[in-house]
C-alpha atoms as a PDB file:
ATOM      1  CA  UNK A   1       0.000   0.000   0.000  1.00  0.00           C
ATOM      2  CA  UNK A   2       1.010   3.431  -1.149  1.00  0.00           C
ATOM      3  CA  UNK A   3       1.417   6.222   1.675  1.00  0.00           C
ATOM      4  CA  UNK A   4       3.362   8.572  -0.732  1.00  0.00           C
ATOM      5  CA  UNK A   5       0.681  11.248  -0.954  1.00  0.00           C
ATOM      6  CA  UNK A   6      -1.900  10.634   2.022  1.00  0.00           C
ATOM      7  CA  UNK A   7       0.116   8.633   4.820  1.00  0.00           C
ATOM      8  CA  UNK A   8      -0.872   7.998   8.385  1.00  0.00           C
ATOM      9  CA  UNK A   9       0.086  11.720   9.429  1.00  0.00           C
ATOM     10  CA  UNK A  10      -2.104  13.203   6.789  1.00  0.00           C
ATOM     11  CA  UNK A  11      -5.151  11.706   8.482  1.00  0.00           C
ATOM     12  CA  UNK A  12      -3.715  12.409  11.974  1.00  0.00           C
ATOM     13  CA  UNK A  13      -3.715  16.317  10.793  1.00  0.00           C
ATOM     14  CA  UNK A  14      -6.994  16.440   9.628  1.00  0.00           C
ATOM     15  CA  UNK A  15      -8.537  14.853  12.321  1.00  0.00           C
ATOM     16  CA  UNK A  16      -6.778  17.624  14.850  1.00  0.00           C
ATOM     17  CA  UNK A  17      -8.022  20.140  12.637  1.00  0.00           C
ATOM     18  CA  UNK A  18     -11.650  19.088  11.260  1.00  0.00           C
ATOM     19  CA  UNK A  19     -12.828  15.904  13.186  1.00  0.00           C
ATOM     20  CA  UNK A  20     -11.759  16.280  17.172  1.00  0.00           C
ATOM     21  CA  UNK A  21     -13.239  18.469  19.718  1.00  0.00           C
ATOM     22  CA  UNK A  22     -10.293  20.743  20.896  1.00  0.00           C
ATOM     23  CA  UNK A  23      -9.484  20.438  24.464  1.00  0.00           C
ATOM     24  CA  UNK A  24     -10.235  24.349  24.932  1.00  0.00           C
ATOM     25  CA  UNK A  25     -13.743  23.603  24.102  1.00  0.00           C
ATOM     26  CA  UNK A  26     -14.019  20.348  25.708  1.00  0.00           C
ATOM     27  CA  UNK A  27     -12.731  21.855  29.328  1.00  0.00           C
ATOM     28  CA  UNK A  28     -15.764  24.331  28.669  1.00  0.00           C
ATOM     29  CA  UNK A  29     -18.536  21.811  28.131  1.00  0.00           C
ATOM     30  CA  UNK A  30     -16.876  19.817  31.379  1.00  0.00           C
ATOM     31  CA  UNK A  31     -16.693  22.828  33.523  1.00  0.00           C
ATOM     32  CA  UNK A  32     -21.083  23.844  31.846  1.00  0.00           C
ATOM     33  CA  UNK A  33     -21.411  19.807  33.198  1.00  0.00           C
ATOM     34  CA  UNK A  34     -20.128  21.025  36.487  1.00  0.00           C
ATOM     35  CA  UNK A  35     -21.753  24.397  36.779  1.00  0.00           C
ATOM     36  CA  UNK A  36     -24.713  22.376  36.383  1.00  0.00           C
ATOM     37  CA  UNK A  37     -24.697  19.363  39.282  1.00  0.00           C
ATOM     38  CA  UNK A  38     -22.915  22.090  41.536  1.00  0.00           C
ATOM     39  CA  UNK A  39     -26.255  24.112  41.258  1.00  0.00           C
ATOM     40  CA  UNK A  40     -28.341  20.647  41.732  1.00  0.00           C
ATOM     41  CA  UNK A  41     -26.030  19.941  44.703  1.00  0.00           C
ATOM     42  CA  UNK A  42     -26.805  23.118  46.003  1.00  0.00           C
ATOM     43  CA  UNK A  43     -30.861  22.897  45.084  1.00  0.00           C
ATOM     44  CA  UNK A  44     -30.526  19.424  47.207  1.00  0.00           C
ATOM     45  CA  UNK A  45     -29.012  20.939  50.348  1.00  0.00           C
ATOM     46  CA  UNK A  46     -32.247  22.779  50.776  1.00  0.00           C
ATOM     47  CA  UNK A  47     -34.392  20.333  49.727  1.00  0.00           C
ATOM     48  CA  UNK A  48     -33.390  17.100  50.892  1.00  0.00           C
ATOM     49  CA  UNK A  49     -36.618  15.324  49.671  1.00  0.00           C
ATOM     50  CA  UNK A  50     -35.083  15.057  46.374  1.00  0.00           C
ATOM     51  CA  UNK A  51     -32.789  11.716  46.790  1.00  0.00           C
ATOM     52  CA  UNK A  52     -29.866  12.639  44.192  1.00  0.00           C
ATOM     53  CA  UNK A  53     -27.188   9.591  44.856  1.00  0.00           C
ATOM     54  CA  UNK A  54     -24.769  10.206  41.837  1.00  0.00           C
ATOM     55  CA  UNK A  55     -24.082  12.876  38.523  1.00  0.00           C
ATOM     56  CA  UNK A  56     -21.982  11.733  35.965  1.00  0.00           C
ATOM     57  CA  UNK A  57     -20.876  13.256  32.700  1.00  0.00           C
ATOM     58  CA  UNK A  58     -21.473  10.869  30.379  1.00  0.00           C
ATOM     59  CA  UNK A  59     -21.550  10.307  26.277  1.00  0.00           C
ATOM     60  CA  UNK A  60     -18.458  10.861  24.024  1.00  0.00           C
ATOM     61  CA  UNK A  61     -17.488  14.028  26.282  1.00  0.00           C
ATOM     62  CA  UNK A  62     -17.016  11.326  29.009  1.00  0.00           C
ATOM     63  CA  UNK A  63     -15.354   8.793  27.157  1.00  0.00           C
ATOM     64  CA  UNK A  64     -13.264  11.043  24.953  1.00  0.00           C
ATOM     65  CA  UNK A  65     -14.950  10.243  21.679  1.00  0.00           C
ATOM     66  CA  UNK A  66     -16.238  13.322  20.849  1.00  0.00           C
ATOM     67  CA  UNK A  67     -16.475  15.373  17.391  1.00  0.00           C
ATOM     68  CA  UNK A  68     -15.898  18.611  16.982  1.00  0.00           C
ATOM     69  CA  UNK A  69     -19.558  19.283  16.186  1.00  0.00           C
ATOM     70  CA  UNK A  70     -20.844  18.681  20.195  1.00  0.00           C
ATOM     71  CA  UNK A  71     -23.396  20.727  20.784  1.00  0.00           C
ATOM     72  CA  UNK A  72     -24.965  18.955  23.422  1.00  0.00           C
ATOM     73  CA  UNK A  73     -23.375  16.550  26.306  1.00  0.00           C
ATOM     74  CA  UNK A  74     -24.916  14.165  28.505  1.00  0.00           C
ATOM     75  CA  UNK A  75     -24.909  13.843  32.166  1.00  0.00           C
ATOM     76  CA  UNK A  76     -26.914  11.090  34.077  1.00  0.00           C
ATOM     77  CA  UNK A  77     -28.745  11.678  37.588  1.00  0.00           C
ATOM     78  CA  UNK A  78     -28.516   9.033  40.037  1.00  0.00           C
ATOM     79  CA  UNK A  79     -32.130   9.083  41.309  1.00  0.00           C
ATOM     80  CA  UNK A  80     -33.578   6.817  44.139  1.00  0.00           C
ATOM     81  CA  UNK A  81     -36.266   7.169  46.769  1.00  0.00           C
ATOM     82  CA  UNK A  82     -39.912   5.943  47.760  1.00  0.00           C
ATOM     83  CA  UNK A  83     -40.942   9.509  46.094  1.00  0.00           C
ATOM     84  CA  UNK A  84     -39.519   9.010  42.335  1.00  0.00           C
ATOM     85  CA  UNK A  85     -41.812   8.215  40.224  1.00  0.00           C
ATOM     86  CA  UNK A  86     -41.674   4.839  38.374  1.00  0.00           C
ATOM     87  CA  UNK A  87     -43.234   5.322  35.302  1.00  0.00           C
ATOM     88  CA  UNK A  88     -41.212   7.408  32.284  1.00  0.00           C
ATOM     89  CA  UNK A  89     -43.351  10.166  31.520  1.00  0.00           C
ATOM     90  CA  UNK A  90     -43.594  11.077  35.464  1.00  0.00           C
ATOM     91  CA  UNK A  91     -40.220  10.467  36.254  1.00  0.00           C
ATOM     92  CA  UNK A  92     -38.654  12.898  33.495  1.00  0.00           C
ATOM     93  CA  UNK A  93     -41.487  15.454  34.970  1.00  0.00           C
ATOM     94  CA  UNK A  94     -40.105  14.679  38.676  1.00  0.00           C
ATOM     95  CA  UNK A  95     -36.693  15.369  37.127  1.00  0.00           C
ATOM     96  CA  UNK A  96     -37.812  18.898  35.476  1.00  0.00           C
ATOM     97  CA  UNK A  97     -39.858  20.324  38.050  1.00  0.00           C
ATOM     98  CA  UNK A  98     -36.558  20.233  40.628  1.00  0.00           C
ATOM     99  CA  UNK A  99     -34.084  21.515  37.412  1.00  0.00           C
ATOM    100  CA  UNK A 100     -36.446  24.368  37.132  1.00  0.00           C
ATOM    101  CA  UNK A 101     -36.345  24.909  40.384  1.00  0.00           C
ATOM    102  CA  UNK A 102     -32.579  24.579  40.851  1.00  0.00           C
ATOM    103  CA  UNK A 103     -32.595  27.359  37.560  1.00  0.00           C
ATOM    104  CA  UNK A 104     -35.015  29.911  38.306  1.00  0.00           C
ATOM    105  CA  UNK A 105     -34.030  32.170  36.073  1.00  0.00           C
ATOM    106  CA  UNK A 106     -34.558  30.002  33.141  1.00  0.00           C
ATOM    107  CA  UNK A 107     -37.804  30.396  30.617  1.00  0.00           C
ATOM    108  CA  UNK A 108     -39.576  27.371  30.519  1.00  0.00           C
ATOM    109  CA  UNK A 109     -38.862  26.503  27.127  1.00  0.00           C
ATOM    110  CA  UNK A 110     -34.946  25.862  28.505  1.00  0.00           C
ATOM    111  CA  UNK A 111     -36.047  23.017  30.470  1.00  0.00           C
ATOM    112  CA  UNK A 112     -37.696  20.259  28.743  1.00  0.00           C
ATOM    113  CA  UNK A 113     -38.276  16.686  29.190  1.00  0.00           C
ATOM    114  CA  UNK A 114     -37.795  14.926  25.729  1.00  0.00           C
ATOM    115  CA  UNK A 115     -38.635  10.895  24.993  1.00  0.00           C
ATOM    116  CA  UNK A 116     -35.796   9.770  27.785  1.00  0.00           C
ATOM    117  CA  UNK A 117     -33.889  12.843  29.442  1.00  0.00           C
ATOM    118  CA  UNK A 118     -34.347  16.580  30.527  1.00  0.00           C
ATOM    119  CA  UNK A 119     -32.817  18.858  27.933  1.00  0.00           C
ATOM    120  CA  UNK A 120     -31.282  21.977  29.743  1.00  0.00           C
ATOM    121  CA  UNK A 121     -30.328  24.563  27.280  1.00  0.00           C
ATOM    122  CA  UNK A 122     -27.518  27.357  28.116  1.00  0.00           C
ATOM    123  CA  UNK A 123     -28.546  30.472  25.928  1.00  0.00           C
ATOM    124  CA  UNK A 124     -24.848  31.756  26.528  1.00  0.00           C
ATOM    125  CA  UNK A 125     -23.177  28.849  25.272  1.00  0.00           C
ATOM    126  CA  UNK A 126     -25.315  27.661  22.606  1.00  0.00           C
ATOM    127  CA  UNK A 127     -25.101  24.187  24.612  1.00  0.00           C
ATOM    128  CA  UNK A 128     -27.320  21.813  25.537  1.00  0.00           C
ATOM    129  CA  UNK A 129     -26.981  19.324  28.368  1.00  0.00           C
ATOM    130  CA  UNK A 130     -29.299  15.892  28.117  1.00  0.00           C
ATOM    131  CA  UNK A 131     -29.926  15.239  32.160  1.00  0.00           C
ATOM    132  CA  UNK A 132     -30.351  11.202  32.108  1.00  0.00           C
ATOM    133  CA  UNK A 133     -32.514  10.210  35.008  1.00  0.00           C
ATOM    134  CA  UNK A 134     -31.625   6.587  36.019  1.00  0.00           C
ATOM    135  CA  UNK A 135     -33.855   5.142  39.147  1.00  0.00           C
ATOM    136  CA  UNK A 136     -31.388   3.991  41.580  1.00  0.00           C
ATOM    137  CA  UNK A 137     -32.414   0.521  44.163  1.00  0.00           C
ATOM    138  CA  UNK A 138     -28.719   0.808  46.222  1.00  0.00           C
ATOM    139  CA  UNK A 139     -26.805  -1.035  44.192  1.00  0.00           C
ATOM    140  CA  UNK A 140     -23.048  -1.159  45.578  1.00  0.00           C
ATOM    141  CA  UNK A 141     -21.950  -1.073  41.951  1.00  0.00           C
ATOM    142  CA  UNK A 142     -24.309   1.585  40.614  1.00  0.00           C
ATOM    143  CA  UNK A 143     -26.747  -0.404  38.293  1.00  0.00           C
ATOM    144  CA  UNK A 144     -29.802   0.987  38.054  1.00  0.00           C
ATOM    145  CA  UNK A 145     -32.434   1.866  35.403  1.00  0.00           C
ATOM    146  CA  UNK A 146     -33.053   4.460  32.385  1.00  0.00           C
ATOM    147  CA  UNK A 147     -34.869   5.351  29.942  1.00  0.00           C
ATOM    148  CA  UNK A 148     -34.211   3.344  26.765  1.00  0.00           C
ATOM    149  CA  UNK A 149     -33.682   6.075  23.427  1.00  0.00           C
ATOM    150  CA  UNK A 150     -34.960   3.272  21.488  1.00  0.00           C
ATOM    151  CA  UNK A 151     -38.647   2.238  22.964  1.00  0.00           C
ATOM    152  CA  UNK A 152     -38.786   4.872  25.941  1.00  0.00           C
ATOM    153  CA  UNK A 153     -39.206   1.650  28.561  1.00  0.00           C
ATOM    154  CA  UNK A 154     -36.692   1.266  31.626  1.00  0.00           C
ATOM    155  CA  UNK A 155     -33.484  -0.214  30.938  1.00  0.00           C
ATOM    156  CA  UNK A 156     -30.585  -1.861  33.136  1.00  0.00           C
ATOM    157  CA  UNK A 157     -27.468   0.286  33.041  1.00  0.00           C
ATOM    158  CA  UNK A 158     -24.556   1.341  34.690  1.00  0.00           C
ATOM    159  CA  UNK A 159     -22.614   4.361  33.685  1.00  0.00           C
ATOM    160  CA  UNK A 160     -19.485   3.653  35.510  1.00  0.00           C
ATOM    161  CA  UNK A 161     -18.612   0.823  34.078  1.00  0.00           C
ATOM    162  CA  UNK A 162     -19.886   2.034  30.260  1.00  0.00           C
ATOM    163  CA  UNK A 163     -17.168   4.312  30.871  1.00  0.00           C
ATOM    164  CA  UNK A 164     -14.183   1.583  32.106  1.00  0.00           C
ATOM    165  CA  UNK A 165     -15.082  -0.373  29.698  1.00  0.00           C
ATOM    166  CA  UNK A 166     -13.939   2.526  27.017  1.00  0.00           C
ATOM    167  CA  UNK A 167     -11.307   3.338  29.255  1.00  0.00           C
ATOM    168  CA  UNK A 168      -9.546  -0.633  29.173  1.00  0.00           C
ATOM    169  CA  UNK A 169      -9.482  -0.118  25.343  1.00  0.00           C
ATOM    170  CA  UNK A 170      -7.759   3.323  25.230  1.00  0.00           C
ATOM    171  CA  UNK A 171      -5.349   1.998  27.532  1.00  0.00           C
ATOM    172  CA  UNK A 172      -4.663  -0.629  25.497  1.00  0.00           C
ATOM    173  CA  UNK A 173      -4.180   1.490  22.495  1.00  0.00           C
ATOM    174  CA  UNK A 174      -3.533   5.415  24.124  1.00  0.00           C
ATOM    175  CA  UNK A 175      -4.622   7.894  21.655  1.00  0.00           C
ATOM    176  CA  UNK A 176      -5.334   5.816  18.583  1.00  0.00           C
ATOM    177  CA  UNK A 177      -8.512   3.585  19.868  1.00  0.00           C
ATOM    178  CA  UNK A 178     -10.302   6.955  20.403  1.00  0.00           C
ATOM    179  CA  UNK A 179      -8.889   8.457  17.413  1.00  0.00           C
ATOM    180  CA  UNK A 180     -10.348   6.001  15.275  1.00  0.00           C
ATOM    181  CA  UNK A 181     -13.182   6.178  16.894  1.00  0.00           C
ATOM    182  CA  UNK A 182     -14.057   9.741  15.840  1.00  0.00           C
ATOM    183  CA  UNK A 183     -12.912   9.325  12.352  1.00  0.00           C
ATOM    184  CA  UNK A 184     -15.757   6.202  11.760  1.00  0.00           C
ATOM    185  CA  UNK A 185     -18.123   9.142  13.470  1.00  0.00           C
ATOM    186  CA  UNK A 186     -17.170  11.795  10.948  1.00  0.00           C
ATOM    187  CA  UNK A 187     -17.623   9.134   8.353  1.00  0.00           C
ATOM    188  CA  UNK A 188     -20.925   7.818   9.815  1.00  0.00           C
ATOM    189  CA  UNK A 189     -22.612  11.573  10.367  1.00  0.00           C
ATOM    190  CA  UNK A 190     -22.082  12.316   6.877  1.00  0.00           C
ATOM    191  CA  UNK A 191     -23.896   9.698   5.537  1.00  0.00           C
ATOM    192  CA  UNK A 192     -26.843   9.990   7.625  1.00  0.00           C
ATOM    193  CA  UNK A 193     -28.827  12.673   4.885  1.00  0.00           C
ATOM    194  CA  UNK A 194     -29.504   9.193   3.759  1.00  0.00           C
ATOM    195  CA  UNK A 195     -33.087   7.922   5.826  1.00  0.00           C
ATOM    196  CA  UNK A 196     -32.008   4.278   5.660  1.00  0.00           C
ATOM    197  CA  UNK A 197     -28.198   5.208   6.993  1.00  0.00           C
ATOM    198  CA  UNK A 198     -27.864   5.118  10.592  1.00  0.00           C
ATOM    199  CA  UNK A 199     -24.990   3.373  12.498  1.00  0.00           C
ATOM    200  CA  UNK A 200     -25.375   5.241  16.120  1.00  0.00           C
ATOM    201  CA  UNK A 201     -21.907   5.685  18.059  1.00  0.00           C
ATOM    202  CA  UNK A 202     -22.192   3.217  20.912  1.00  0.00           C
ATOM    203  CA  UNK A 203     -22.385   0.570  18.058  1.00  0.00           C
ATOM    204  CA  UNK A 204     -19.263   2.291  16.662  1.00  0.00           C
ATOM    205  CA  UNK A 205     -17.496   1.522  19.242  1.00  0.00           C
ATOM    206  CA  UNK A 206     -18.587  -1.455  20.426  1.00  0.00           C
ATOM    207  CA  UNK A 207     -17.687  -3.175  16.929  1.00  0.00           C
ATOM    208  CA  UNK A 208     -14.412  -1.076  16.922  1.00  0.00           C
ATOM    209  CA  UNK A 209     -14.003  -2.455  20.789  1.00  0.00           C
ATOM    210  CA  UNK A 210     -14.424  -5.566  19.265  1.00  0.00           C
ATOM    211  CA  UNK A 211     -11.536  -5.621  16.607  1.00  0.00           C
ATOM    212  CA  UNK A 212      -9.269  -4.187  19.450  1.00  0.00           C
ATOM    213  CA  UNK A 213      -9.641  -7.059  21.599  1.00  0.00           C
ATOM    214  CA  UNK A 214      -9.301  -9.176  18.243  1.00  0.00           C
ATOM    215  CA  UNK A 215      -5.529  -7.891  18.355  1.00  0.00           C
ATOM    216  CA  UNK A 216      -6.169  -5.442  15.781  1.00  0.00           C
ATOM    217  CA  UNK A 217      -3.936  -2.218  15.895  1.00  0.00           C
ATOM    218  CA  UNK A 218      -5.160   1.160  15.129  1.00  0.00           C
ATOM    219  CA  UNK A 219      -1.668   2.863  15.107  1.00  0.00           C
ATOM    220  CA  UNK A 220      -1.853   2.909  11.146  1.00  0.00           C
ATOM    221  CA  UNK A 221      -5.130   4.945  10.732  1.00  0.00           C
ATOM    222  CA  UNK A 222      -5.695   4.135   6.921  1.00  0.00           C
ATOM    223  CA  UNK A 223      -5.588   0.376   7.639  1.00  0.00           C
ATOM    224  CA  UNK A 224      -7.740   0.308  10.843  1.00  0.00           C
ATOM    225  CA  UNK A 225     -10.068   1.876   9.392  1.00  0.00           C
ATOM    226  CA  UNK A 226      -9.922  -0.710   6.333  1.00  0.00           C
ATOM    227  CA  UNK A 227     -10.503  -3.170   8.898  1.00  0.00           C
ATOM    228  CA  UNK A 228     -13.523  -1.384   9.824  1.00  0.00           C
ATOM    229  CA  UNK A 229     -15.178  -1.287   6.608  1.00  0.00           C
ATOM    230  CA  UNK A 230     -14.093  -4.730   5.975  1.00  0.00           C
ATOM    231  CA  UNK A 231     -15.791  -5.801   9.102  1.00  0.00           C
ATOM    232  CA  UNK A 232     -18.871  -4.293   8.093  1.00  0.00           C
ATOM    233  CA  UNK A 233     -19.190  -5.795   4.583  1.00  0.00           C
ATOM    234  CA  UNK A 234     -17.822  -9.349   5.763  1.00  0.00           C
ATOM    235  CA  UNK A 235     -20.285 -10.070   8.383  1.00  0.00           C
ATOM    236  CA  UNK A 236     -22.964  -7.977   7.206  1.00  0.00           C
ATOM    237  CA  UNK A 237     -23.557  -7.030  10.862  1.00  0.00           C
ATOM    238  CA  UNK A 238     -24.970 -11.015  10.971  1.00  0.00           C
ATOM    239  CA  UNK A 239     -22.472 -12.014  13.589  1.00  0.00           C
ATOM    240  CA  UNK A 240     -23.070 -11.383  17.347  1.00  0.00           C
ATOM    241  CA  UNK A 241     -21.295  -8.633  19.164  1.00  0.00           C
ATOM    242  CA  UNK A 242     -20.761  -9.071  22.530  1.00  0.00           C
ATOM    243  CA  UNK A 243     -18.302  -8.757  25.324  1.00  0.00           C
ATOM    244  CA  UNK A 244     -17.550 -10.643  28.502  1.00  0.00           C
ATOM    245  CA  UNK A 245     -15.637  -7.819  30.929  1.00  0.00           C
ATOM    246  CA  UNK A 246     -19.064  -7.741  33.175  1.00  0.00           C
ATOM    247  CA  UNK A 247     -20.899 -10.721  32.559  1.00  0.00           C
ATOM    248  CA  UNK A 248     -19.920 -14.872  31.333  1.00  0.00           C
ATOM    249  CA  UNK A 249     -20.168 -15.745  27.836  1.00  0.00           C
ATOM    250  CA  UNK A 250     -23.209 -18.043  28.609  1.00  0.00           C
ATOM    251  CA  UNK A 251     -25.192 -15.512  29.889  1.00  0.00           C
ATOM    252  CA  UNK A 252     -25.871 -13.389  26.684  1.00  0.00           C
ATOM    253  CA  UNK A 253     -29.555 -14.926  25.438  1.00  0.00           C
ATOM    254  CA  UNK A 254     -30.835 -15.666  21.954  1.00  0.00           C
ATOM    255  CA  UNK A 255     -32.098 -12.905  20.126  1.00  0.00           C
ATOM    256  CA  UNK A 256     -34.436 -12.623  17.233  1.00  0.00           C
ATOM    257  CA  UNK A 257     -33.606  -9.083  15.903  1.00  0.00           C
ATOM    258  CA  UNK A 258     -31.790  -8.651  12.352  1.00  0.00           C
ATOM    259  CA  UNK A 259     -28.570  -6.744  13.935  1.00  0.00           C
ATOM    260  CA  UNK A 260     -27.415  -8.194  17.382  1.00  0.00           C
ATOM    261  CA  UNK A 261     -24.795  -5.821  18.809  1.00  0.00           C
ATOM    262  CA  UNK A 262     -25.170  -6.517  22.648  1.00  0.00           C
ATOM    263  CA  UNK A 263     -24.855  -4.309  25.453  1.00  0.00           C
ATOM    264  CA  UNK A 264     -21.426  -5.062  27.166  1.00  0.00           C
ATOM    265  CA  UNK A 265     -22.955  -4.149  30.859  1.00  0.00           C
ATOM    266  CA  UNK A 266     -26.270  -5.900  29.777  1.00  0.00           C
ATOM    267  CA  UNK A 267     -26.402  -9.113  28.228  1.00  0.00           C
ATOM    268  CA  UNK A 268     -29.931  -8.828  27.681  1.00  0.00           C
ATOM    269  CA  UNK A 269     -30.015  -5.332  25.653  1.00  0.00           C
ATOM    270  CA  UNK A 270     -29.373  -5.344  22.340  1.00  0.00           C
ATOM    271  CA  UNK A 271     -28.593  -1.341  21.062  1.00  0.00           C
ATOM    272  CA  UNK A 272     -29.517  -2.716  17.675  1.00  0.00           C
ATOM    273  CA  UNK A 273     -32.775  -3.479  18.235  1.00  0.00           C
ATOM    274  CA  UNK A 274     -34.439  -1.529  16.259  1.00  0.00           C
ATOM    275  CA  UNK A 275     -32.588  -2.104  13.356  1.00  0.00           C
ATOM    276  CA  UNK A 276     -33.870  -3.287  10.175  1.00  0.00           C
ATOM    277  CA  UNK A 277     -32.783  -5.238   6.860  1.00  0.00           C
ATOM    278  CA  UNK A 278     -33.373  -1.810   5.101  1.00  0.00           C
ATOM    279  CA  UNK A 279     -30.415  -0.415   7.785  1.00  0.00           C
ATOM    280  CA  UNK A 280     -27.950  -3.077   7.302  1.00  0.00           C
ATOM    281  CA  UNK A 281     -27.678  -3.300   3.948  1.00  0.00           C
ATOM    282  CA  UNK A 282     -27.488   0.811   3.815  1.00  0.00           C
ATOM    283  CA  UNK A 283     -24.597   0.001   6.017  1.00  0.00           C
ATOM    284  CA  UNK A 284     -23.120  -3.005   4.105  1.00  0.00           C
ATOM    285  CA  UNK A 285     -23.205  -0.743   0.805  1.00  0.00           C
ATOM    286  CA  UNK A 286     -21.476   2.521   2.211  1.00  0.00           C
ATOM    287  CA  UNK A 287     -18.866   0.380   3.979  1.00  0.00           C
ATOM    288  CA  UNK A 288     -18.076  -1.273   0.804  1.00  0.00           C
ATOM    289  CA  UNK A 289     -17.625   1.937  -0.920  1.00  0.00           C
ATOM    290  CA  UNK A 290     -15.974   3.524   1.595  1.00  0.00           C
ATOM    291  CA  UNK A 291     -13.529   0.473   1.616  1.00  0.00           C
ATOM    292  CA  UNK A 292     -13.267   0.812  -2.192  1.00  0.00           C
ATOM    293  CA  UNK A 293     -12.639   4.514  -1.912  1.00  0.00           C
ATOM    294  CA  UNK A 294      -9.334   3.578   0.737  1.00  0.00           C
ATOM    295  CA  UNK A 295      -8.174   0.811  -1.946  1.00  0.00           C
ATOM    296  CA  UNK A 296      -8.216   3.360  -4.873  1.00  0.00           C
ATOM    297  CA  UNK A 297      -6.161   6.436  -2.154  1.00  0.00           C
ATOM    298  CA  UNK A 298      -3.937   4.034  -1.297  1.00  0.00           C
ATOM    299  CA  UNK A 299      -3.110   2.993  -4.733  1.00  0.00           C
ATOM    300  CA  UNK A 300      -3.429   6.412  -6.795  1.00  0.00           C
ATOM    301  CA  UNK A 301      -0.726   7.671  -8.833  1.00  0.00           C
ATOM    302  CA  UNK A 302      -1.115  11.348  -8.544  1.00  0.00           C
ATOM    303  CA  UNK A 303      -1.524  13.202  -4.689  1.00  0.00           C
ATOM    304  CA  UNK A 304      -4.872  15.229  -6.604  1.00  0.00           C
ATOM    305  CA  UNK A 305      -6.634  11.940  -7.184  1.00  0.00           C
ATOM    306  CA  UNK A 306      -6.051  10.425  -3.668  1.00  0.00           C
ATOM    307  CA  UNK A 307      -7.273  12.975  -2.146  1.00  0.00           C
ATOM    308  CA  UNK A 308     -10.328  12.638  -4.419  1.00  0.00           C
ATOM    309  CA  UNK A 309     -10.429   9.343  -2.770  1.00  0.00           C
ATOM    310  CA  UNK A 310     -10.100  10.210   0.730  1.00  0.00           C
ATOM    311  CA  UNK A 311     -12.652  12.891  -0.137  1.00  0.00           C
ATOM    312  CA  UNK A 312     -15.373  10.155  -0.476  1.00  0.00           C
ATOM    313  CA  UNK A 313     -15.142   9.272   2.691  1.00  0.00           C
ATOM    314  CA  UNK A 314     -14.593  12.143   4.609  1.00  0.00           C
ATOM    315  CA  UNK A 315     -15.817  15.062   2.534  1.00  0.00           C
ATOM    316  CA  UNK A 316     -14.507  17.984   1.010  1.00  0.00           C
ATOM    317  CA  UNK A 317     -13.213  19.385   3.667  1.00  0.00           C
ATOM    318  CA  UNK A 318     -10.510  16.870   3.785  1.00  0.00           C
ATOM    319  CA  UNK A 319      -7.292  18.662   2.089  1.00  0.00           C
ATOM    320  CA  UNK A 320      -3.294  18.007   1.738  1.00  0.00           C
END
């Protein structure tokens, strides 16, 4: 494979300077994150009916995985008490009567509970913080239960160890698992003008976590993210992802769904549910021409038509 025109340090460049949040702007979303359970911390102090156990940032900010195109973060809310609600609609009113109250300042239309958080928007910043109620029983290793983005019902979770689990590949691989990462997320978000494209991030990198504990390594960025495609179009996302850090091998179940990409602090969730044939073959047939597109850079004679090549995948705003 050719690297005279577009090598590993090309794509290195352009992700710095087009594809990663910059660590200026990342310390400000951290330090909205903060501004934001420090006022909930104080709001509880006076009001101690409100059982708050735990806030974490969570999402990409969290795990490092982030695009430069953030504009919102998440941060999930430890809830527990004979008070919280237990049914969705109530709890994520529960949740926004005490943010409201905790921002009194706010109009009402910057508080607003959507299909499975509270959506706090900043009017200064432009940003928008997702507040993630989970219902909390005591558990000494902090699983409790959310909202599910897919169906809206409760779902087992546990945010500490969605995070380790990220963390044990990035150690592995400092720098380039989370690297990678991003770049299939620039590639994915592009492609999603299409309606039957959609390849959410926690299945990003749940496939990429895969390949990593396959032995694959990302240090070469053109090839693992060959790999990638070549994942994609050799299984046709018809072979089982799962992971066996927080749970044995025999306890992930049979499931019926096209797309079976399982949850690697729940054996029984499945992000790809909802998934359909119509999705996986959208993602079969870009990851075959994206693949394509990284065969033709690599082996183009002139510097003007690999860029052409790495254009496909990552749009025009990839330059040399």
């Amino acid at each position: 494979m050719s690297r005279k025109h577009v090598s590993h340090n090309e794509i290195a460049r352009f992700a710095q300077e087009r594809v990663n949040l910059p660590k200026e702007k990342a310390d400000e979303f951290r330090a909205q994150a903060k501004g934001l359970r420090d006022r909930l911390e104080t709001y509880l102090g006076e009001h101690p009916d409100f059982s708050l156990k735990k806030m974490l940032l969570a999402g990409s900010l969290a795990k490092g995985t982030a695009l430069r195109s953030l504009n919102d973060i998440d941060v999930a809310c430890y809830i527990s008490g004979a008070d919280a609600p237990r049914s969705v609609t109530a709890l994520l009113e529960y949740l926004a009567e005490r943010l409201r109250k905790a921002y009194p300042n706010f109009s009402a239309d910057q508080v607003k509970p959507q299909t499975y958080s509270v959506t706090v928007s900043f009017r200064g910043s432009g940003l928008d913080v997702d507040v993630v109620p989970i219902l909390y029983d005591g558990d000494p290793n902090w699983f409790g239960n959310l909202v599910s983005q897919d169906d809206g019902s409760f779902l087992k979770t546990n945010i500490p160890l969605h995070l380790e689990f990220i963390r044990k590949r990035k150690r592995m691989q400092p720098d380039h698992f989370s690297q990678v990462v991003r770049l299939v997320k620039f590639w994915a978000a592009r492609l999603k003008s299409d309606e039957t494209f959609r390849l959410k991030s926690f299945m990003i990198e749940l496939i990429l976590a895969k390949l990593a504990d396959q032995g694959l390594s990302f240090s070469d960025y053109s090839e693992a993210l060959q790999h990638f495609f070549t994942y994609l179009a050799r299984t046709d996302l018809r072979e089982k992802v799962f992971f066996t850090d927080n749970y044995p091998a025999s306890s992930v179940g049979c499931f019926s769904q096209r797309v079976q990409i399982i949850d690697p602090v729940n054996a029984a969730n499945n992000v790809s549910l909802l998934y359909t044939d119509a999705n996986a073959r959208a993602i079969y047939e870009a990851a075959i021409d994206a693949g394509d597109a990284i065969d033709s850079a690599l082996s183009a004679p002139t510097k003007q038509e690999t860029v052409y090549y790495w254009q496909k995948i990552f749009g025009s705003s990839f330059q040399v």
